[in-house]
PDB file of N, CA and C in Angstrom:
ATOM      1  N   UNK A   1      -7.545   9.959 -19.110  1.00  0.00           N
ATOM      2  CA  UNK A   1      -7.623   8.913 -18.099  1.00  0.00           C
ATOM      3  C   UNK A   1      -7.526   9.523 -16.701  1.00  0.00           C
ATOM      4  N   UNK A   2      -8.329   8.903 -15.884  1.00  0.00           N
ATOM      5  CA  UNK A   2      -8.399   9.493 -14.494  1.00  0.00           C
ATOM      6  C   UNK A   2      -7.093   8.858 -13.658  1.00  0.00           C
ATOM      7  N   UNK A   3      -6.558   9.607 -12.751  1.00  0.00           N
ATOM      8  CA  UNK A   3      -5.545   8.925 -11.771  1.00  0.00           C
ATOM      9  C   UNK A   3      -6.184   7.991 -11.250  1.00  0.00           C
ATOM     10  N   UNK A   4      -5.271   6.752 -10.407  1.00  0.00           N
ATOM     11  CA  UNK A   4      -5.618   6.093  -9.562  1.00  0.00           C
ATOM     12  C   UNK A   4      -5.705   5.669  -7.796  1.00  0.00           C
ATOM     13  N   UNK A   5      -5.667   5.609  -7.021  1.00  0.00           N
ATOM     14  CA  UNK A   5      -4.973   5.406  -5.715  1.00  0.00           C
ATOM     15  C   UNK A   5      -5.438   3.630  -4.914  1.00  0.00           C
ATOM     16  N   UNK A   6      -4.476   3.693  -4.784  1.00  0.00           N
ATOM     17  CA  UNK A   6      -4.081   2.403  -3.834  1.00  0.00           C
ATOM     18  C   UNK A   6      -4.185   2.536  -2.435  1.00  0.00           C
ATOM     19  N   UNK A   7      -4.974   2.102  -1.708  1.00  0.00           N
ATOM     20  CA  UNK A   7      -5.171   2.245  -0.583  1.00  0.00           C
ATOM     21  C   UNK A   7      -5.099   1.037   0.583  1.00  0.00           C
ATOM     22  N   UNK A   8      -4.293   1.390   0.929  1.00  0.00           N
ATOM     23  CA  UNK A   8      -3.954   0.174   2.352  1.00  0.00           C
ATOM     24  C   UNK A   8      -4.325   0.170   3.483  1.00  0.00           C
ATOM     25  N   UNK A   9      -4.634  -0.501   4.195  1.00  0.00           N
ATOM     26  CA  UNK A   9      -5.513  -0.640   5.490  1.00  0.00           C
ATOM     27  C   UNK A   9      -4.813  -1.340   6.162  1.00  0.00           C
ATOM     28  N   UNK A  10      -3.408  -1.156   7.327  1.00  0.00           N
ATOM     29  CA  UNK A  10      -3.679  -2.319   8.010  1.00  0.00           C
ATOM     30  C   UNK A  10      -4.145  -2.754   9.336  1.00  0.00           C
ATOM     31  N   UNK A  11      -4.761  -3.599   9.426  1.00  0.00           N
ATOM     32  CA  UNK A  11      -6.129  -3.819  10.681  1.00  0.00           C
ATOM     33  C   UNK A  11      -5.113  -4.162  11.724  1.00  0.00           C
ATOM     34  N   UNK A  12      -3.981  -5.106  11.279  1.00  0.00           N
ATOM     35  CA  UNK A  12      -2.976  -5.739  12.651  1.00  0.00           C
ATOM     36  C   UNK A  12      -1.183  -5.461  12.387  1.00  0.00           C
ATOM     37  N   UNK A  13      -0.491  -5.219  12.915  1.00  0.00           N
ATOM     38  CA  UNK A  13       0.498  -5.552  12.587  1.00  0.00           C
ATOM     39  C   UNK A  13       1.055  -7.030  13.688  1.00  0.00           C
ATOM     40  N   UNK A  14       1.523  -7.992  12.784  1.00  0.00           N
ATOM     41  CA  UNK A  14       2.135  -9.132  13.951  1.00  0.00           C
ATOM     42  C   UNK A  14       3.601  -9.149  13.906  1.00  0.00           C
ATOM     43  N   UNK A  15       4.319  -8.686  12.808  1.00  0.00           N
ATOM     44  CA  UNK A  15       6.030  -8.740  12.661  1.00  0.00           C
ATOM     45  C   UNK A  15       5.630  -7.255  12.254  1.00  0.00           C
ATOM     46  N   UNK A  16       6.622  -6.446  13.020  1.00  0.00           N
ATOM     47  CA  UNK A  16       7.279  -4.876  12.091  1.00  0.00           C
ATOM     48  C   UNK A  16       8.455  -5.255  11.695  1.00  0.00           C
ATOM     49  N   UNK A  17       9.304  -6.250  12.421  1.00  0.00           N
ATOM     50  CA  UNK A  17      10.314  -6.007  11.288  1.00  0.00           C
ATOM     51  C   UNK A  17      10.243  -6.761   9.473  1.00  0.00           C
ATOM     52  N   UNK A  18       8.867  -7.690   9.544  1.00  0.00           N
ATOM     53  CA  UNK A  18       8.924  -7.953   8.484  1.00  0.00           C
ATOM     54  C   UNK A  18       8.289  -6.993   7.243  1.00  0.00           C
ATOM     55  N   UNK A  19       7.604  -5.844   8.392  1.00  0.00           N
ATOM     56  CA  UNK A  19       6.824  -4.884   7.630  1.00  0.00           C
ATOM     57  C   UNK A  19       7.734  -4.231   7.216  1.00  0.00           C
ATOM     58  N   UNK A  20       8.997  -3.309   7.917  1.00  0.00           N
ATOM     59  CA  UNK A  20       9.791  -2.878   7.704  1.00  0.00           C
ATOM     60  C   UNK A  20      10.425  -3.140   6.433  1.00  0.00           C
ATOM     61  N   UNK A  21      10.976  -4.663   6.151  1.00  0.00           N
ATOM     62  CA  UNK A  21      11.644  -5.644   4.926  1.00  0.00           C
ATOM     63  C   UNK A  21      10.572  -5.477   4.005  1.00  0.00           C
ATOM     64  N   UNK A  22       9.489  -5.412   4.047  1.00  0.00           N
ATOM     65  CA  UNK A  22       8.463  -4.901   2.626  1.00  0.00           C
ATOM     66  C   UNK A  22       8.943  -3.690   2.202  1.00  0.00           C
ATOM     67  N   UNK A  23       8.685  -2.886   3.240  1.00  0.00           N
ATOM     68  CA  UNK A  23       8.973  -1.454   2.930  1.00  0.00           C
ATOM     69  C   UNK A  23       9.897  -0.886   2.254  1.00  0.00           C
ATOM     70  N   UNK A  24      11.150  -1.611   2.664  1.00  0.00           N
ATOM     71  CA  UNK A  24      12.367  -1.347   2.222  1.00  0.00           C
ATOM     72  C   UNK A  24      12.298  -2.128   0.377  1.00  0.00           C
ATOM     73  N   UNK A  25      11.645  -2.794   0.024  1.00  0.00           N
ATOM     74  CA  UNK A  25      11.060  -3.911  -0.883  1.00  0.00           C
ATOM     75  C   UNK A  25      10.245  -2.206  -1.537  1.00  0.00           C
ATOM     76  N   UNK A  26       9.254  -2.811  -1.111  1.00  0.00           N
ATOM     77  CA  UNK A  26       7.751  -2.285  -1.701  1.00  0.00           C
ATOM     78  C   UNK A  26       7.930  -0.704  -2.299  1.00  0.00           C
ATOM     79  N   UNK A  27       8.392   0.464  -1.436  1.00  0.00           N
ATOM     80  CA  UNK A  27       8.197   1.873  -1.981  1.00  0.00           C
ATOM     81  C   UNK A  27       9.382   1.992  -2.773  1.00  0.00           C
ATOM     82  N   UNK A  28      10.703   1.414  -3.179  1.00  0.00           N
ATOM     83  CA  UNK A  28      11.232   1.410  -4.109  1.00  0.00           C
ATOM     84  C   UNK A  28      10.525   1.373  -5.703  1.00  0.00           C
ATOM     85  N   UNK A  29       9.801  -0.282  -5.517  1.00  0.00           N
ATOM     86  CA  UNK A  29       9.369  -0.937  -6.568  1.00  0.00           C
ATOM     87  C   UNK A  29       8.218  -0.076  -6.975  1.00  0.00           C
ATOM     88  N   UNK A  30       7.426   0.962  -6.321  1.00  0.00           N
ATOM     89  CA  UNK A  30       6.386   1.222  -6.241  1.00  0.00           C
ATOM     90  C   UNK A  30       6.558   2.591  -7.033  1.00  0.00           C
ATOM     91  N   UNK A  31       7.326   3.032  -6.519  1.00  0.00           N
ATOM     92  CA  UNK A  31       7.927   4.410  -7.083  1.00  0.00           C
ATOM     93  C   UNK A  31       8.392   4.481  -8.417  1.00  0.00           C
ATOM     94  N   UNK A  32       9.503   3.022  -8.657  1.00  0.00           N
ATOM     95  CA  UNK A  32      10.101   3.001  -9.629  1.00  0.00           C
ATOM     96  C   UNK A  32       8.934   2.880 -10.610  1.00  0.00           C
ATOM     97  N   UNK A  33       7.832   2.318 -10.398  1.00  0.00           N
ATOM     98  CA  UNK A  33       6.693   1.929 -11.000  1.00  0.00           C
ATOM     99  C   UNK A  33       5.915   3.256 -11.559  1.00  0.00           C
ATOM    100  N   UNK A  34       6.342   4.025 -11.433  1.00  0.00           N
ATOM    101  CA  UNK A  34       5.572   5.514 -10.833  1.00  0.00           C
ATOM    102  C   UNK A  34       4.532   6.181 -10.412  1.00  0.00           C
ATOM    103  N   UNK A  35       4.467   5.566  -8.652  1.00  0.00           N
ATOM    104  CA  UNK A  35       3.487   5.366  -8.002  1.00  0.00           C
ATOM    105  C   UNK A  35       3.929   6.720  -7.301  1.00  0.00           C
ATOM    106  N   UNK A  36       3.028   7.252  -6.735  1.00  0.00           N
ATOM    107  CA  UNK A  36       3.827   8.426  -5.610  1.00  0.00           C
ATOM    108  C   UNK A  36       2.638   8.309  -4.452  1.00  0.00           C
ATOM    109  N   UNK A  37       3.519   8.503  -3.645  1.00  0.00           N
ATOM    110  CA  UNK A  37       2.957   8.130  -1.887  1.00  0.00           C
ATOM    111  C   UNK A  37       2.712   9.446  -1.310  1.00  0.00           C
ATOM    112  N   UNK A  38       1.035   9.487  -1.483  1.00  0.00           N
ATOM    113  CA  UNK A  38       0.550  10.655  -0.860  1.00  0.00           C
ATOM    114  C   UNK A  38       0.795  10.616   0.663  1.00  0.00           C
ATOM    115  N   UNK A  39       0.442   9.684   1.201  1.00  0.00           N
ATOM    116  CA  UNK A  39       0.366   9.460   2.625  1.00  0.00           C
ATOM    117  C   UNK A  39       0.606   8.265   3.352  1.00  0.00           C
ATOM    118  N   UNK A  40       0.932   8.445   4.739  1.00  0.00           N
ATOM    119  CA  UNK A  40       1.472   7.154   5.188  1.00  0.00           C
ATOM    120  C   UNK A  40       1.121   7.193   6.800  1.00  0.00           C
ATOM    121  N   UNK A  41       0.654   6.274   7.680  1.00  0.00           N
ATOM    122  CA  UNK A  41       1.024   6.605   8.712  1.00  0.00           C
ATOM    123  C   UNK A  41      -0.120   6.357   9.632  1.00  0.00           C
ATOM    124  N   UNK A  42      -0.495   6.663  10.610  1.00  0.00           N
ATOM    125  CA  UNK A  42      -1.897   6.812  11.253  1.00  0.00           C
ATOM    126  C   UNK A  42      -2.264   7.566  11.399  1.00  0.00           C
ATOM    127  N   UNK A  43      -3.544   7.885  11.325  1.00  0.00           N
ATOM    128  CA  UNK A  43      -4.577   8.815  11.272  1.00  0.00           C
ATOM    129  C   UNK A  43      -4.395   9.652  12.219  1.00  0.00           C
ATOM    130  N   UNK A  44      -5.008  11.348  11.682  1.00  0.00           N
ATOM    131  CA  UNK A  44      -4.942  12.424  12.673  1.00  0.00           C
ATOM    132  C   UNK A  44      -6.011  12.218  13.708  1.00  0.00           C
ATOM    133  N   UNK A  45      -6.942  11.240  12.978  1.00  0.00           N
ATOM    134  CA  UNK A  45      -8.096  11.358  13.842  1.00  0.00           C
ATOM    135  C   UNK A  45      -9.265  10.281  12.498  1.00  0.00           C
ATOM    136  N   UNK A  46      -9.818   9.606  13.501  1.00  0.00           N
ATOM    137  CA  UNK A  46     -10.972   8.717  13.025  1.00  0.00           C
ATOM    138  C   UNK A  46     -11.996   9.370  13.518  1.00  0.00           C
ATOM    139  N   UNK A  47     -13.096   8.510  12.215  1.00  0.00           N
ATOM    140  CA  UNK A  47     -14.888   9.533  12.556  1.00  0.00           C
ATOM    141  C   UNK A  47     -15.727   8.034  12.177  1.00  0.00           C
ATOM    142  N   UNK A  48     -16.759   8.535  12.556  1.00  0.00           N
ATOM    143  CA  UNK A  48     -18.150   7.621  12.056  1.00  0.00           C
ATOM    144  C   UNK A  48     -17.360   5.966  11.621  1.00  0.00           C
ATOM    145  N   UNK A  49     -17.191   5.348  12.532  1.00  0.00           N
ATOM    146  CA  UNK A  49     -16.644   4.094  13.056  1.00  0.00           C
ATOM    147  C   UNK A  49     -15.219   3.821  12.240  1.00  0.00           C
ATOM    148  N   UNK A  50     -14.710   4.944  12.027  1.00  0.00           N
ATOM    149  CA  UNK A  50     -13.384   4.494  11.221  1.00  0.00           C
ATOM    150  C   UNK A  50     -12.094   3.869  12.696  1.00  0.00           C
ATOM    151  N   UNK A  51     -11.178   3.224  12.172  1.00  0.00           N
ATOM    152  CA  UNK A  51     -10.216   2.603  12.975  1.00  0.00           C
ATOM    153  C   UNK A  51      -8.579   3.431  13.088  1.00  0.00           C
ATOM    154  N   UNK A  52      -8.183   2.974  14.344  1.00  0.00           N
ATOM    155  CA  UNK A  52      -7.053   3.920  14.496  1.00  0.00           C
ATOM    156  C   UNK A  52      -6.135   2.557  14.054  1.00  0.00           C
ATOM    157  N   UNK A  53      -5.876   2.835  12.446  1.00  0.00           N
ATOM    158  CA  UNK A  53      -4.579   1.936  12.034  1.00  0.00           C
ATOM    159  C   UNK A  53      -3.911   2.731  10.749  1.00  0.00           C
ATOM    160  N   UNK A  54      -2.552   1.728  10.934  1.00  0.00           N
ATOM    161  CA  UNK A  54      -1.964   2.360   9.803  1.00  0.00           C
ATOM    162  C   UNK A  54      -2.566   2.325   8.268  1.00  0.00           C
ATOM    163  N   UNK A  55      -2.655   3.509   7.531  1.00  0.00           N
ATOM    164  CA  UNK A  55      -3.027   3.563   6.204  1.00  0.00           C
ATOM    165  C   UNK A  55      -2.213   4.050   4.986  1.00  0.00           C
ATOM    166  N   UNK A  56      -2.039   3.637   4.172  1.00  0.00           N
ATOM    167  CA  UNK A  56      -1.566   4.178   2.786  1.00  0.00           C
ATOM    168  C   UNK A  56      -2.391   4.866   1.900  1.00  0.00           C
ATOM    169  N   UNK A  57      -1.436   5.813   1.352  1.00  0.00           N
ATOM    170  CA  UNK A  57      -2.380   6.269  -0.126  1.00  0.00           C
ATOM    171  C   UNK A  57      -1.364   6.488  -1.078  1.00  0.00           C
ATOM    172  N   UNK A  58      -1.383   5.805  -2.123  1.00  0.00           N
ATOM    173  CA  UNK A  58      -0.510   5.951  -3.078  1.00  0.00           C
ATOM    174  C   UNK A  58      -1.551   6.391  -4.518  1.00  0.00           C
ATOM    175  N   UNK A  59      -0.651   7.055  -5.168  1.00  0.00           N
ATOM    176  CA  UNK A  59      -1.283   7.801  -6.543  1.00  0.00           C
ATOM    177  C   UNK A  59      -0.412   7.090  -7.563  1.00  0.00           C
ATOM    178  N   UNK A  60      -1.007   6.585  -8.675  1.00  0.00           N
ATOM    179  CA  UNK A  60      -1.035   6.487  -9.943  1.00  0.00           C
ATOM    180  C   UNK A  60      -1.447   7.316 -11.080  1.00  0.00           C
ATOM    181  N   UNK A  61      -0.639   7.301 -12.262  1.00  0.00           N
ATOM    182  CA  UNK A  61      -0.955   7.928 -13.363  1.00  0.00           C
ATOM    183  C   UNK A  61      -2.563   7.802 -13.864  1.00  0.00           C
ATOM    184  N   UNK A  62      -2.781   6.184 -13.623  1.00  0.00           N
ATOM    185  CA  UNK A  62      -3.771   5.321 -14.140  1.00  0.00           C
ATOM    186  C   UNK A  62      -4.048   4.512 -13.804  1.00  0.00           C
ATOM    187  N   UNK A  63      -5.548   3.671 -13.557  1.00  0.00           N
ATOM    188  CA  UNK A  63      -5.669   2.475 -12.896  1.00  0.00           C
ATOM    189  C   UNK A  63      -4.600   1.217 -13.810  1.00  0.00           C
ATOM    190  N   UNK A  64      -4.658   1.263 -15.136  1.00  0.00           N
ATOM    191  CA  UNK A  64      -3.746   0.532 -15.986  1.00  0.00           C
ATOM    192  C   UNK A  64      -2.529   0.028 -14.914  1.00  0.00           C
ATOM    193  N   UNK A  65      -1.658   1.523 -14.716  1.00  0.00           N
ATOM    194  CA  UNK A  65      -0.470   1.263 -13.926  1.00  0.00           C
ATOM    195  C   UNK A  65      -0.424   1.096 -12.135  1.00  0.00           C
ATOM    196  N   UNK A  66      -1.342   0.963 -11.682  1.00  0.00           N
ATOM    197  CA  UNK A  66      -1.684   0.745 -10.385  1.00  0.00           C
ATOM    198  C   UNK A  66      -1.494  -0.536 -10.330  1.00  0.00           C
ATOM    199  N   UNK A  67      -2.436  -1.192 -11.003  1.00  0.00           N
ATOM    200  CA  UNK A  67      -2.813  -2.792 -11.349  1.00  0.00           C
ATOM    201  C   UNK A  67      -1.351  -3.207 -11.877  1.00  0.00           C
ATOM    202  N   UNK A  68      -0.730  -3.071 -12.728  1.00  0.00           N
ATOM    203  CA  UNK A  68       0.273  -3.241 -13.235  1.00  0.00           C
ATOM    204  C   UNK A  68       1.795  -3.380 -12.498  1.00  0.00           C
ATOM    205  N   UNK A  69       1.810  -2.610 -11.205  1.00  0.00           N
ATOM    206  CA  UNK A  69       2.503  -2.373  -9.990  1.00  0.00           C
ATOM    207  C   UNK A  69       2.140  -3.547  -8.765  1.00  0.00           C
ATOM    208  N   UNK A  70       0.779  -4.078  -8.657  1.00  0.00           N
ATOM    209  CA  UNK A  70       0.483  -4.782  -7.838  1.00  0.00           C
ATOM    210  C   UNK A  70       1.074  -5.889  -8.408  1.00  0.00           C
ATOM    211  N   UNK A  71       0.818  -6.093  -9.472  1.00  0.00           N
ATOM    212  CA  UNK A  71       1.186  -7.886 -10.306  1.00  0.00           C
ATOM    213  C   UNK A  71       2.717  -7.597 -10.352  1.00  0.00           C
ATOM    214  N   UNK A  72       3.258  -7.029 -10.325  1.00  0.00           N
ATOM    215  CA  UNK A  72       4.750  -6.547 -11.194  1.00  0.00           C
ATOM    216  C   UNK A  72       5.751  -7.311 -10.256  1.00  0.00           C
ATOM    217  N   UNK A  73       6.707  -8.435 -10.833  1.00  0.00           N
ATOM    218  CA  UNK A  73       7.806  -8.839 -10.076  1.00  0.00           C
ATOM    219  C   UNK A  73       8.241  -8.584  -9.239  1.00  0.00           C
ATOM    220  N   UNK A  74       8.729  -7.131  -8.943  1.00  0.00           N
ATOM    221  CA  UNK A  74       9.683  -6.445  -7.829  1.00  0.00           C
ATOM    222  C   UNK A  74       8.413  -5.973  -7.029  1.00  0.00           C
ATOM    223  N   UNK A  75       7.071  -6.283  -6.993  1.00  0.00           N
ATOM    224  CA  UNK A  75       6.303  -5.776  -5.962  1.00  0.00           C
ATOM    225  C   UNK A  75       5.849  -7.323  -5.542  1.00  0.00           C
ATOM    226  N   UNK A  76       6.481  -8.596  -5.968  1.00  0.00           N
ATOM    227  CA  UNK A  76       5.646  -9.509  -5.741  1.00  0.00           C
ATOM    228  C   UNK A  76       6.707  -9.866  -4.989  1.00  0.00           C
ATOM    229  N   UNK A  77       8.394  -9.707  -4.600  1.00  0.00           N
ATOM    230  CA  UNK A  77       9.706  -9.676  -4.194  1.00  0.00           C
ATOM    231  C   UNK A  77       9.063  -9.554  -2.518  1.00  0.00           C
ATOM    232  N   UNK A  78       8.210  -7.867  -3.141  1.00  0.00           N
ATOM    233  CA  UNK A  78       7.854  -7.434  -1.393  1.00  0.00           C
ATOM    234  C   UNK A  78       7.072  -8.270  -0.237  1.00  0.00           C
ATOM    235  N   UNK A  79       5.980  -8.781  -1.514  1.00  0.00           N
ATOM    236  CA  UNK A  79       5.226  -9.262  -0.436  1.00  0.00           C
ATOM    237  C   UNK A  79       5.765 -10.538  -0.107  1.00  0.00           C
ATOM    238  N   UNK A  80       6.951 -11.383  -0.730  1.00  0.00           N
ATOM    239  CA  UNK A  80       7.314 -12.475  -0.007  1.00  0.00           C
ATOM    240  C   UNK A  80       8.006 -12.302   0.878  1.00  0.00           C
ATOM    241  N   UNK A  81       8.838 -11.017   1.250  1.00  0.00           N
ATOM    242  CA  UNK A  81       9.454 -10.284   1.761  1.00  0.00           C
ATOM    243  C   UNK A  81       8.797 -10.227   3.523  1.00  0.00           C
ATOM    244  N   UNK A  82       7.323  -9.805   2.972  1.00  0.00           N
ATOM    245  CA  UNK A  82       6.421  -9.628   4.355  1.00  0.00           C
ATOM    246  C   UNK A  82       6.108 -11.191   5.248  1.00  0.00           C
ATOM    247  N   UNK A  83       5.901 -12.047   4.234  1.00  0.00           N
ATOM    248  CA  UNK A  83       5.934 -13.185   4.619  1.00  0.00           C
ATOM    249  C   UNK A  83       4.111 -13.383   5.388  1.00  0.00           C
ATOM    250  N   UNK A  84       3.906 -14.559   5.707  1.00  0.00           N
ATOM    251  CA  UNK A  84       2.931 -15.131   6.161  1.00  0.00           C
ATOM    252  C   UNK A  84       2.393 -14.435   7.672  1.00  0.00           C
ATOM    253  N   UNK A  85       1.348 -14.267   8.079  1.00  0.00           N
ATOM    254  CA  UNK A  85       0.874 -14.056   9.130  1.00  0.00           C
ATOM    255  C   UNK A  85       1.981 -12.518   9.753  1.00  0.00           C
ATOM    256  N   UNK A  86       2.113 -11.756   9.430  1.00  0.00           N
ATOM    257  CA  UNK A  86       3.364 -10.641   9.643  1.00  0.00           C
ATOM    258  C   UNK A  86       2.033  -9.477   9.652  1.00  0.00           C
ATOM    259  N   UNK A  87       0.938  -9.386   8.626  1.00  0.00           N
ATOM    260  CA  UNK A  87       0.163  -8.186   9.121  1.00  0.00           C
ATOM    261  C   UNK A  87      -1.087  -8.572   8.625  1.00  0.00           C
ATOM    262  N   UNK A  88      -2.422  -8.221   9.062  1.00  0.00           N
ATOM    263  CA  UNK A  88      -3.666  -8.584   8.448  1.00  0.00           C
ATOM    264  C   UNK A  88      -3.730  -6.994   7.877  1.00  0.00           C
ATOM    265  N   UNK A  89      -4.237  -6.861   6.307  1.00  0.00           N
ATOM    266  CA  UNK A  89      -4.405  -5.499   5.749  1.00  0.00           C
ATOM    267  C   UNK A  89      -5.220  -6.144   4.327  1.00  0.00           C
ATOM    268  N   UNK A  90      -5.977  -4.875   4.138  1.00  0.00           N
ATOM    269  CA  UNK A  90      -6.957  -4.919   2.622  1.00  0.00           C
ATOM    270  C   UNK A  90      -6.161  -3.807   1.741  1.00  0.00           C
ATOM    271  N   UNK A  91      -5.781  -4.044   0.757  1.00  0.00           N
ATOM    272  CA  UNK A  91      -5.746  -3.226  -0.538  1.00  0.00           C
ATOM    273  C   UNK A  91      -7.067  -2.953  -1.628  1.00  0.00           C
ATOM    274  N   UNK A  92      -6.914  -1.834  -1.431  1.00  0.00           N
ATOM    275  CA  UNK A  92      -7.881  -1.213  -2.492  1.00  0.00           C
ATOM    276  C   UNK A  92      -7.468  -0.070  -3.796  1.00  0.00           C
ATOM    277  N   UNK A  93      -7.958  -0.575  -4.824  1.00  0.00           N
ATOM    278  CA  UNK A  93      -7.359   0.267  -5.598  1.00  0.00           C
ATOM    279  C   UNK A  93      -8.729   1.079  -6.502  1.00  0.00           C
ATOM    280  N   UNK A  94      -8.639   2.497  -6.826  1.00  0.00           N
ATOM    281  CA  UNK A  94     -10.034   2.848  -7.156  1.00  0.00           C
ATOM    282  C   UNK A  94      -9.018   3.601  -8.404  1.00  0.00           C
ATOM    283  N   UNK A  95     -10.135   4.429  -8.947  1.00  0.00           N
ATOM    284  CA  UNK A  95     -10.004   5.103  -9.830  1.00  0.00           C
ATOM    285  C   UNK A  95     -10.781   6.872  -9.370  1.00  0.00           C
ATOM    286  N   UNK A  96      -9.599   7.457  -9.417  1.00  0.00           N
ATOM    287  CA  UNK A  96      -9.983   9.321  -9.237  1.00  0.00           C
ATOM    288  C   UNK A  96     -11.325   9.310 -10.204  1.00  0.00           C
ATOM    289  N   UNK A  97     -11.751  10.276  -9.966  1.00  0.00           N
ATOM    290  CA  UNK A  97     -13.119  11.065 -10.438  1.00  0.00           C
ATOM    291  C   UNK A  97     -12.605  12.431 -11.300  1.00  0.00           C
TER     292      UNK A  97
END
């Protein structure tokens, strides 16, 4: 089975401290899940119309357990955690090659 990664985009932040309260939420649950967080943060540098925002990359064993982490109780804790209108962001989850 190929690894997976989770990839986060976020376009706005409107609350950090509610981003923060995910966070403190989310990379617990995510980990415990056994997700591991390649990267975090904003970009060294954008190209060919990419955006200067914060991004994630998290690794999975397997898309199985990626998916399995998104639906999973203690990751669903987080996002009520983040609450309504707090950040506009896309999740993407692929499968390694």
């Amino acid at each position: 089975m190929s690894k997976a990664y989770w990839i986060t985009f976020y376009h706005e932040i409107h609350n950090a401290q509610s981003l923060a309260d995910y966070g403190a939420i989310a990379g617990p649950a995510i980990a415990q899940a056994g997700g591991k967080f390649l990267a975090r943060g904003m970009p060294s540098a954008v190209k060919e119309g990419g955006k200067m925002e914060r991004t994630v990359l998290i690794e999975f064993d397997n898309l199985e357990h990626a998916l399995a982490t998104y639906a999973s109780e203690n990751y669903k804790l987080a996002v009520k955690a983040l609450g309504d209108n707090s950040v506009v962001r896309d999740i993407r989850i692929i499968e390694g090659v």
